[in-house]
C-alpha atoms as a PDB file:
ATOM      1  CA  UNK A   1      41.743  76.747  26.595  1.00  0.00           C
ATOM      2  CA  UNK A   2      41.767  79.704  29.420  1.00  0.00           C
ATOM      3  CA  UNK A   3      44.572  77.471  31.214  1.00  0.00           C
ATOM      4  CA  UNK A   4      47.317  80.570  32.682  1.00  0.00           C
ATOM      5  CA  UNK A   5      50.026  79.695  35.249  1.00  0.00           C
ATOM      6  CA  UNK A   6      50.291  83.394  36.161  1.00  0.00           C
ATOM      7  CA  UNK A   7      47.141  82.243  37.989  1.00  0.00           C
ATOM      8  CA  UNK A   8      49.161  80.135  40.236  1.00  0.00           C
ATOM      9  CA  UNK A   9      51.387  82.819  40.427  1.00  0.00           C
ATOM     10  CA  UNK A  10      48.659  85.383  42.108  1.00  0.00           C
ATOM     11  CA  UNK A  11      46.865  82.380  43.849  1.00  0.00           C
ATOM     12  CA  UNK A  12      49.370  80.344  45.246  1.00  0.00           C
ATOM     13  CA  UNK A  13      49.664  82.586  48.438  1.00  0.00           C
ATOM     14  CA  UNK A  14      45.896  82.575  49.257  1.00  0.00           C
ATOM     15  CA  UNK A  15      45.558  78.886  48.223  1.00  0.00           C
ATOM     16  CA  UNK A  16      48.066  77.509  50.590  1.00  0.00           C
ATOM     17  CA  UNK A  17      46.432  79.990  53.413  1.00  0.00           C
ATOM     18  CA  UNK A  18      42.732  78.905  52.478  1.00  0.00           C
ATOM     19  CA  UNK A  19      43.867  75.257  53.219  1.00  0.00           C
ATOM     20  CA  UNK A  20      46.189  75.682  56.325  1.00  0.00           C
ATOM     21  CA  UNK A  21      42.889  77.865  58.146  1.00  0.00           C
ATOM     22  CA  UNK A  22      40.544  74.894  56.438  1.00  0.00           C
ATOM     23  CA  UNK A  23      43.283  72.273  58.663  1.00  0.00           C
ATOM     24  CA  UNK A  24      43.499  74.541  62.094  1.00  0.00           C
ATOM     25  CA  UNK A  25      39.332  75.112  62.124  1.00  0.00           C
ATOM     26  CA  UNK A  26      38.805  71.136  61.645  1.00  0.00           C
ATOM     27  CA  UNK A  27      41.685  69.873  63.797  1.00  0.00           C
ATOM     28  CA  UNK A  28      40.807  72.714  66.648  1.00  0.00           C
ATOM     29  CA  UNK A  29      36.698  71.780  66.383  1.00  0.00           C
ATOM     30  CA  UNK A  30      37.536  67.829  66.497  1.00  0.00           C
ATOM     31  CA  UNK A  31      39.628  68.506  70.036  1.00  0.00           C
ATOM     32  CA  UNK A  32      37.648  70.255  72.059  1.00  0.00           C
ATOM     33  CA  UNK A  33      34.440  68.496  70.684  1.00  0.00           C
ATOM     34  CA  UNK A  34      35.860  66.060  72.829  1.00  0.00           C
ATOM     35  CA  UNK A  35      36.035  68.342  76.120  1.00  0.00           C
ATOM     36  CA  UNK A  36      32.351  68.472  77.458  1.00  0.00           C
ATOM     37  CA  UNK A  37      30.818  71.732  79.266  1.00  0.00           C
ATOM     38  CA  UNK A  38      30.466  71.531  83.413  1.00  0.00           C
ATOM     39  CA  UNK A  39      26.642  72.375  82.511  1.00  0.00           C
ATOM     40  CA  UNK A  40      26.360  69.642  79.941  1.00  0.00           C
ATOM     41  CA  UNK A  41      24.216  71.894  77.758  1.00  0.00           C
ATOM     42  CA  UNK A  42      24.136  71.130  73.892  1.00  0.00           C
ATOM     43  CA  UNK A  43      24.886  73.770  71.338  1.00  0.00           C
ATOM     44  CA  UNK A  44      21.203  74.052  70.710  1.00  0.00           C
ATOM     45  CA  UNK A  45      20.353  74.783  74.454  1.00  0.00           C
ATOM     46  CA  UNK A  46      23.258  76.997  75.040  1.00  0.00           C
ATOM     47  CA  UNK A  47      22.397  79.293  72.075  1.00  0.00           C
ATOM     48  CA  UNK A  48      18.701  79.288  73.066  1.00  0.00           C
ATOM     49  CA  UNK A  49      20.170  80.721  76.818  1.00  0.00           C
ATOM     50  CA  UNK A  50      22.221  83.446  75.072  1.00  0.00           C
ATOM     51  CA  UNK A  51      19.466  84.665  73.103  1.00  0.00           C
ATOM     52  CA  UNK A  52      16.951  84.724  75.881  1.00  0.00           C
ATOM     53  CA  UNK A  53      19.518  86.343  78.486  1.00  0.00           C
ATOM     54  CA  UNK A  54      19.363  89.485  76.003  1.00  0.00           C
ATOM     55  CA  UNK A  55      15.752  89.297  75.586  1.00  0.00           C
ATOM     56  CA  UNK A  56      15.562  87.612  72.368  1.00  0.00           C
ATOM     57  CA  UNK A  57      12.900  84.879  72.152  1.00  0.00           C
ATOM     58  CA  UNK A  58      11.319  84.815  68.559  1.00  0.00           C
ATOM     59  CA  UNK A  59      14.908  83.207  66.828  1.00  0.00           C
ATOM     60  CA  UNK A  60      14.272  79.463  66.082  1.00  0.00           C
ATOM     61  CA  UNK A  61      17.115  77.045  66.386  1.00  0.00           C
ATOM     62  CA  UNK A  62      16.417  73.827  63.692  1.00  0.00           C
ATOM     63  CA  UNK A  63      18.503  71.324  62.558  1.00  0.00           C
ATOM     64  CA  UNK A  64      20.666  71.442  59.110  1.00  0.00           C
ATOM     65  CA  UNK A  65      22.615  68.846  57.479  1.00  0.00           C
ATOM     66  CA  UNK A  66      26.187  69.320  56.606  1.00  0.00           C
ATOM     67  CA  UNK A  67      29.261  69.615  58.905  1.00  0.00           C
ATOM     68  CA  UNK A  68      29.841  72.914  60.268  1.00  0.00           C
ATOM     69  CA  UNK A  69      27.347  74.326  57.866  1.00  0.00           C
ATOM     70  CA  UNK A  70      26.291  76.375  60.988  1.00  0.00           C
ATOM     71  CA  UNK A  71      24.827  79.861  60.250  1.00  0.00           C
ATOM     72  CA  UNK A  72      21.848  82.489  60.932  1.00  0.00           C
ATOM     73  CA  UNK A  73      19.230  82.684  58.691  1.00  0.00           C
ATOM     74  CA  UNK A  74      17.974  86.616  58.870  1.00  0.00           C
ATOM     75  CA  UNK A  75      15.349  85.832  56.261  1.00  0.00           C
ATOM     76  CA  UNK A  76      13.581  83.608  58.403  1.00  0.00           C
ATOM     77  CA  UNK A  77      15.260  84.437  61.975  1.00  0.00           C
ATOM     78  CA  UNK A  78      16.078  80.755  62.673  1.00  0.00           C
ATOM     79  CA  UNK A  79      19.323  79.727  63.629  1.00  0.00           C
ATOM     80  CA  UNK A  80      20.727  76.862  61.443  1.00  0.00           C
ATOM     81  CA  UNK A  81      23.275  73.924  63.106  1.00  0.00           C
ATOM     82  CA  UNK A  82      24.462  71.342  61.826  1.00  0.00           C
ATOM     83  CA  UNK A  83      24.676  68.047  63.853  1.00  0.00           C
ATOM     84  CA  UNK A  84      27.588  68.270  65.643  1.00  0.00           C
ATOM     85  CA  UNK A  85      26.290  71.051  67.102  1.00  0.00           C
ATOM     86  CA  UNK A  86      22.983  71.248  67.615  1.00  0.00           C
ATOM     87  CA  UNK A  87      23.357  67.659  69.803  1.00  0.00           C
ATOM     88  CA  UNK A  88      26.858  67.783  71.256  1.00  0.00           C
ATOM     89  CA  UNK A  89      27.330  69.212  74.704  1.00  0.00           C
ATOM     90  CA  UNK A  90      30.933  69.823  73.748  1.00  0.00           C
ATOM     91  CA  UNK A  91      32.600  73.680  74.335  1.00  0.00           C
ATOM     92  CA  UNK A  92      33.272  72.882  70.461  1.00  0.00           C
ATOM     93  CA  UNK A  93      29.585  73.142  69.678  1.00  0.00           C
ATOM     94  CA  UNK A  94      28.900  75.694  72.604  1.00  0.00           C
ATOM     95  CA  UNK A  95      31.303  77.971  70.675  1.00  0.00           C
ATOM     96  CA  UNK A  96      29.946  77.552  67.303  1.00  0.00           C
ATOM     97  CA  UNK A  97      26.362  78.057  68.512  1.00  0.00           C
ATOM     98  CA  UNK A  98      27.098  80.829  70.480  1.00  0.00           C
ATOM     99  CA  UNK A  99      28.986  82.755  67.834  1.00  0.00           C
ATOM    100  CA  UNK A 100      25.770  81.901  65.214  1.00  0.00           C
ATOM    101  CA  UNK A 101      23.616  83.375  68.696  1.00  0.00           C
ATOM    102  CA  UNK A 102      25.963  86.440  67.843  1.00  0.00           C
ATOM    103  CA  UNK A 103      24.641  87.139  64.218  1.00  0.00           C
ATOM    104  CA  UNK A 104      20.774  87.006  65.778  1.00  0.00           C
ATOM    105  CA  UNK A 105      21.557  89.446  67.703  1.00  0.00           C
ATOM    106  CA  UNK A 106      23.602  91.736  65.357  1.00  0.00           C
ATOM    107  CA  UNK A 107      20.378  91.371  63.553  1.00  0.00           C
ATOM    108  CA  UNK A 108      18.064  92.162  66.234  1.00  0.00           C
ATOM    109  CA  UNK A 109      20.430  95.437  66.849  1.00  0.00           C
ATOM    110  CA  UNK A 110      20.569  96.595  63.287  1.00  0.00           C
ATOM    111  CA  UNK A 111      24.389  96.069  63.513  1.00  0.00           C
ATOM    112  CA  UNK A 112      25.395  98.468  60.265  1.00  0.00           C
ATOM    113  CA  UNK A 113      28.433  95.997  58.734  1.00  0.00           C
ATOM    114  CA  UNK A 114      25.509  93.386  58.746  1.00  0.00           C
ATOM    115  CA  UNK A 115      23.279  95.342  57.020  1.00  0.00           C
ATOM    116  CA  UNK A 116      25.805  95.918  54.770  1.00  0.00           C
ATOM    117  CA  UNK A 117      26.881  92.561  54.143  1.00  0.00           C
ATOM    118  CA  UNK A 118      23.354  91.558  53.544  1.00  0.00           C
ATOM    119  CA  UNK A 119      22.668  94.211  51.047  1.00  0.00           C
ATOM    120  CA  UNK A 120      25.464  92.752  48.987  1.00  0.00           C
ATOM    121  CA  UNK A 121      24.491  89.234  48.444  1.00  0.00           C
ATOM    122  CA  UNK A 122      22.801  89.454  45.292  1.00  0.00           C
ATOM    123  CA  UNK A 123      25.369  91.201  43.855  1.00  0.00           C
ATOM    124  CA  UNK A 124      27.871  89.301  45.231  1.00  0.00           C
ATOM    125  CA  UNK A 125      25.958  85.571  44.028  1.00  0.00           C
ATOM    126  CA  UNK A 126      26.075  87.641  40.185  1.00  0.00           C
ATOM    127  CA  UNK A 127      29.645  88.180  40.939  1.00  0.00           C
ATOM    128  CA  UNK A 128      30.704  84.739  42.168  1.00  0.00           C
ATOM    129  CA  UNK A 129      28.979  83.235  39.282  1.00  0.00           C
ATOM    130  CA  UNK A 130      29.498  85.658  36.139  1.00  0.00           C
ATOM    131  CA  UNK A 131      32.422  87.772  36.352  1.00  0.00           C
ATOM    132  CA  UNK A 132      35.273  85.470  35.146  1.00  0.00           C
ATOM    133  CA  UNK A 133      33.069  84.199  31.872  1.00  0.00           C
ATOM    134  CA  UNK A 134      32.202  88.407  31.099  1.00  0.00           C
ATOM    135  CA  UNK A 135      35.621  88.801  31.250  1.00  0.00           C
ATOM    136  CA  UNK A 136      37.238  86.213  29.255  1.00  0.00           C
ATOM    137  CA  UNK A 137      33.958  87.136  26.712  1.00  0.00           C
ATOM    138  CA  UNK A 138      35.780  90.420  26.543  1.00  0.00           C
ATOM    139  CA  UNK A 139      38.798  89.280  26.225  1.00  0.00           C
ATOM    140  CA  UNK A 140      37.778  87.472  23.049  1.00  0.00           C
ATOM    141  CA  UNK A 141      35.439  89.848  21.586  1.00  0.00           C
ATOM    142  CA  UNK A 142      37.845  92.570  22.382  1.00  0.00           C
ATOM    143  CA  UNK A 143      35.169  94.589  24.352  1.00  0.00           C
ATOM    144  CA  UNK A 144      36.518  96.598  27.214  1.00  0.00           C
ATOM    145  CA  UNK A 145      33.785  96.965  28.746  1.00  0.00           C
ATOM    146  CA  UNK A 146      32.946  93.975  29.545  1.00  0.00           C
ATOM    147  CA  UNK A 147      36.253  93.208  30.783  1.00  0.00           C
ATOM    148  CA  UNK A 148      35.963  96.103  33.288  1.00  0.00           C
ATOM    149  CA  UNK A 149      31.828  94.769  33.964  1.00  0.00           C
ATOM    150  CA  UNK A 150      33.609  92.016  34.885  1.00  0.00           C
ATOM    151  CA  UNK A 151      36.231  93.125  37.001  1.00  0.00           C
ATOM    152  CA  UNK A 152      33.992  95.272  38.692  1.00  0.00           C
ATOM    153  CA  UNK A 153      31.696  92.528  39.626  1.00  0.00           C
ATOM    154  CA  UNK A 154      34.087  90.684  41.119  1.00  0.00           C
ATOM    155  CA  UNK A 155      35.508  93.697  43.338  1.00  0.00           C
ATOM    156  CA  UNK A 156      31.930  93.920  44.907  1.00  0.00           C
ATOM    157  CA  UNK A 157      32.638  90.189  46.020  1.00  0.00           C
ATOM    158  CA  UNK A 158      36.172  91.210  47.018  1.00  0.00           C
ATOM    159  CA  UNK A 159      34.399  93.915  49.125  1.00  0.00           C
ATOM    160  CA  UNK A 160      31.363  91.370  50.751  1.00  0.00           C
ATOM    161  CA  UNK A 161      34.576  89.807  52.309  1.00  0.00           C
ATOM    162  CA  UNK A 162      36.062  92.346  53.381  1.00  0.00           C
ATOM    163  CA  UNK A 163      32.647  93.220  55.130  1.00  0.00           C
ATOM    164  CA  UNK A 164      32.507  89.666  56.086  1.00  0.00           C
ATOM    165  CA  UNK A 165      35.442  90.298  58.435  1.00  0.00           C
ATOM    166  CA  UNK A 166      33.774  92.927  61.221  1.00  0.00           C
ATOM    167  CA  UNK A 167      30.691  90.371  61.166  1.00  0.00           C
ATOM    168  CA  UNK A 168      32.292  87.502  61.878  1.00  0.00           C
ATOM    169  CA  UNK A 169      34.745  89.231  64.445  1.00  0.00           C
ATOM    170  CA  UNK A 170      32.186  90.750  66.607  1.00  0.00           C
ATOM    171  CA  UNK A 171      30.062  87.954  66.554  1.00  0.00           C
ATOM    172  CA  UNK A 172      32.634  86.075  68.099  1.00  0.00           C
ATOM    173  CA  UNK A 173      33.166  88.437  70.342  1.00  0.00           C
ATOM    174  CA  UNK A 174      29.344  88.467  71.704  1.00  0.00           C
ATOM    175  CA  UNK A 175      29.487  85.100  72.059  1.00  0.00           C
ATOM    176  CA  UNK A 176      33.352  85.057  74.402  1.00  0.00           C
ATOM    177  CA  UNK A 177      31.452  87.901  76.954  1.00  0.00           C
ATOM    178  CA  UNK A 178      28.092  86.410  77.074  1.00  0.00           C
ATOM    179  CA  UNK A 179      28.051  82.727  77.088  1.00  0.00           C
ATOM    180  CA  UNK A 180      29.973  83.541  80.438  1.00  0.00           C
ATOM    181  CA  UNK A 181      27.521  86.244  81.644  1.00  0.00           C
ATOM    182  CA  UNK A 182      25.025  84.270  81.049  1.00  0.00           C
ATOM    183  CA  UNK A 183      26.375  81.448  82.913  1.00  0.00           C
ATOM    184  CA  UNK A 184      26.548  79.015  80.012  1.00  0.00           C
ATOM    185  CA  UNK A 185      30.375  78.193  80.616  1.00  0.00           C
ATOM    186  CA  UNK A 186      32.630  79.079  83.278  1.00  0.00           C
ATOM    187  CA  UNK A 187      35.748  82.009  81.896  1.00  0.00           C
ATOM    188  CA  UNK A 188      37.697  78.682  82.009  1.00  0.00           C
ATOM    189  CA  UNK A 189      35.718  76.843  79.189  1.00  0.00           C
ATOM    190  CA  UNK A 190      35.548  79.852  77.408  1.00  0.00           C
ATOM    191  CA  UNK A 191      38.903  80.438  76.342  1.00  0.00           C
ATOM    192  CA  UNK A 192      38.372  77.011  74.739  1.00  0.00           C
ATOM    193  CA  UNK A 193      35.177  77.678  72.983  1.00  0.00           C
ATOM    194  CA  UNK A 194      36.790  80.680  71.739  1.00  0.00           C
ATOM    195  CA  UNK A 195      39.701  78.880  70.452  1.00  0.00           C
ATOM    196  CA  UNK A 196      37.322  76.921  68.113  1.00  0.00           C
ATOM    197  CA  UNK A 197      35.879  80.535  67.067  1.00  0.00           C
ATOM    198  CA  UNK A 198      40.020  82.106  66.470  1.00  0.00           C
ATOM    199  CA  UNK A 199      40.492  79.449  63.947  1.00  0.00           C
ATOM    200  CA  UNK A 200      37.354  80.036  62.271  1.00  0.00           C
ATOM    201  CA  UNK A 201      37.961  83.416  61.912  1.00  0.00           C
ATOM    202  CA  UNK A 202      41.454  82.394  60.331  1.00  0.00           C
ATOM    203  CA  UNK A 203      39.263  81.408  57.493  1.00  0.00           C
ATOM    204  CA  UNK A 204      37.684  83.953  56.553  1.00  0.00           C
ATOM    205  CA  UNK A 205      40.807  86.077  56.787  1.00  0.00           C
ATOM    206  CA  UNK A 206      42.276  83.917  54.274  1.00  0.00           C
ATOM    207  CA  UNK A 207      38.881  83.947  52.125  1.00  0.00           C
ATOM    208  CA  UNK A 208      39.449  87.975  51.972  1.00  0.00           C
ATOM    209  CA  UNK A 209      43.047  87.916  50.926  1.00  0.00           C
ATOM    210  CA  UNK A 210      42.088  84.614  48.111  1.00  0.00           C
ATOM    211  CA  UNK A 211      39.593  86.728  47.041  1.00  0.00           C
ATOM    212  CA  UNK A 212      42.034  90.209  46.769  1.00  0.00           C
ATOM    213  CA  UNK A 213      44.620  88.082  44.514  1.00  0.00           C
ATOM    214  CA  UNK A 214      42.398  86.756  42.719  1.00  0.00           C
ATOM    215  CA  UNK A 215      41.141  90.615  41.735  1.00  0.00           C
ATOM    216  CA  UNK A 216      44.732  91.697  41.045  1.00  0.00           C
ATOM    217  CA  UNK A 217      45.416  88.288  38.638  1.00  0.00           C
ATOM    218  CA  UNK A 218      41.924  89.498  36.699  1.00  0.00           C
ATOM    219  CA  UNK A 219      43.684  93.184  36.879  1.00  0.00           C
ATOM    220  CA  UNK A 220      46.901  91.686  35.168  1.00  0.00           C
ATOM    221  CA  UNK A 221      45.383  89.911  33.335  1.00  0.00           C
ATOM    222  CA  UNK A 222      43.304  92.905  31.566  1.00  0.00           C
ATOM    223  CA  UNK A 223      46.859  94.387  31.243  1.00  0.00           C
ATOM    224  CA  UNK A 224      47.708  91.609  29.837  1.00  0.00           C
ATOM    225  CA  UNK A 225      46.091  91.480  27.044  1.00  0.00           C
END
């Protein structure tokens, strides 16, 4: 009943982006999880020596489940890593850890676009979920305002990804200068960890820009009708 192919229109871009950066992160993490570290250090250990070579000692590092469902847990400052890379001494998983390392200690800094982005997930979570059934409600009922509710809900998610992008960038960056100053990998192996965190980032580049079309086709789409 809401089918539209002006959808695919607006989407097609950001869909065909989404699943070309979902293809480079996977096909770049499964090659150089094959290339071990000189050190032989797991992702667990080598995130553990980043953190404590900048003074940080009360992050946990546990165990998750899922692949690459690595992240950093401010809540409960505990580092989260999925299998592959809590286990594998692989500059794949060094990478990974070390770039999640990176969040602790944009935490531990009061890094502002974190803050930010942190401030916004509730907001965000109401906009994921609700703004596309407020504003075909108001598209029925004829109620502009919920149409623009709507809209606007789902520009504050546009703007958590935006947000999203500083985070993730500097992160990565942390984690390229100070696995090596901390003697985790040698400026060799780092240029391939960091390859693993490049194609990463790709995806949350093309998140932002999925997420921007998809506010102009709910923008049209007001016009629209």
């Amino acid at each position: 009943m809401f089918f539209d192919p002006v959808w695919f229109l607006y989407m097609l871009p950001g869909l065909l982006l989404a699943a070309f950066a979902a293809f480079k992160t996977q096909s770049t993490f499964n090659r150089y999880s094959r290339v071990g570290s000189a050190r032989g250090w797991t992702g667990a250990q080598a995130a553990r020596a980043l953190l404590e070579a900048q003074g940080i000692r009360d992050v946990d590092i546990t165990l998750t489940r899922g692949w690459l469902s690595d992240h950093y847990d401010p809540t409960a400052r505990a580092l989260r890593l999925s299998p592959q890379v809590y286990h594998s001494p692989s500059l794949a998983a060094i990478g990974v850890a070390c770039h999640e390392a990176g969040h602790a200690l944009q935490h531990a800094e009061g890094f502002f676009p974190l803050s930010i982005r942190s401030a916004l997930v509730p907001v965000t979570q109401i906009g994921s979920n609700l703004s596309f059934p407020i504003i075909i409600a108001g598209l029925f009922l004829r109620a502009p305002f919920l149409v623009n509710l709507g809209i606007l809900l789902f520009a504050a998610v546009v703007f958590f990804t935006v947000v999203t992008l500083p985070v993730e960038w500097d992160a990565s960056a942390r984690a390229r200068r100070l696995m090596v100053q901390a003697g985790i990998v040698t400026p060799y192996e780092a240029r391939d960890a960091a390859a693993v965190l490049n194609a990463a980032f790709l995806t949350y580049v093309a998140s932002t820009i999925t997420a921007m079309l998809q506010l102009l086709y709910y923008l049209s789409l007001a016009r629209r009708r």
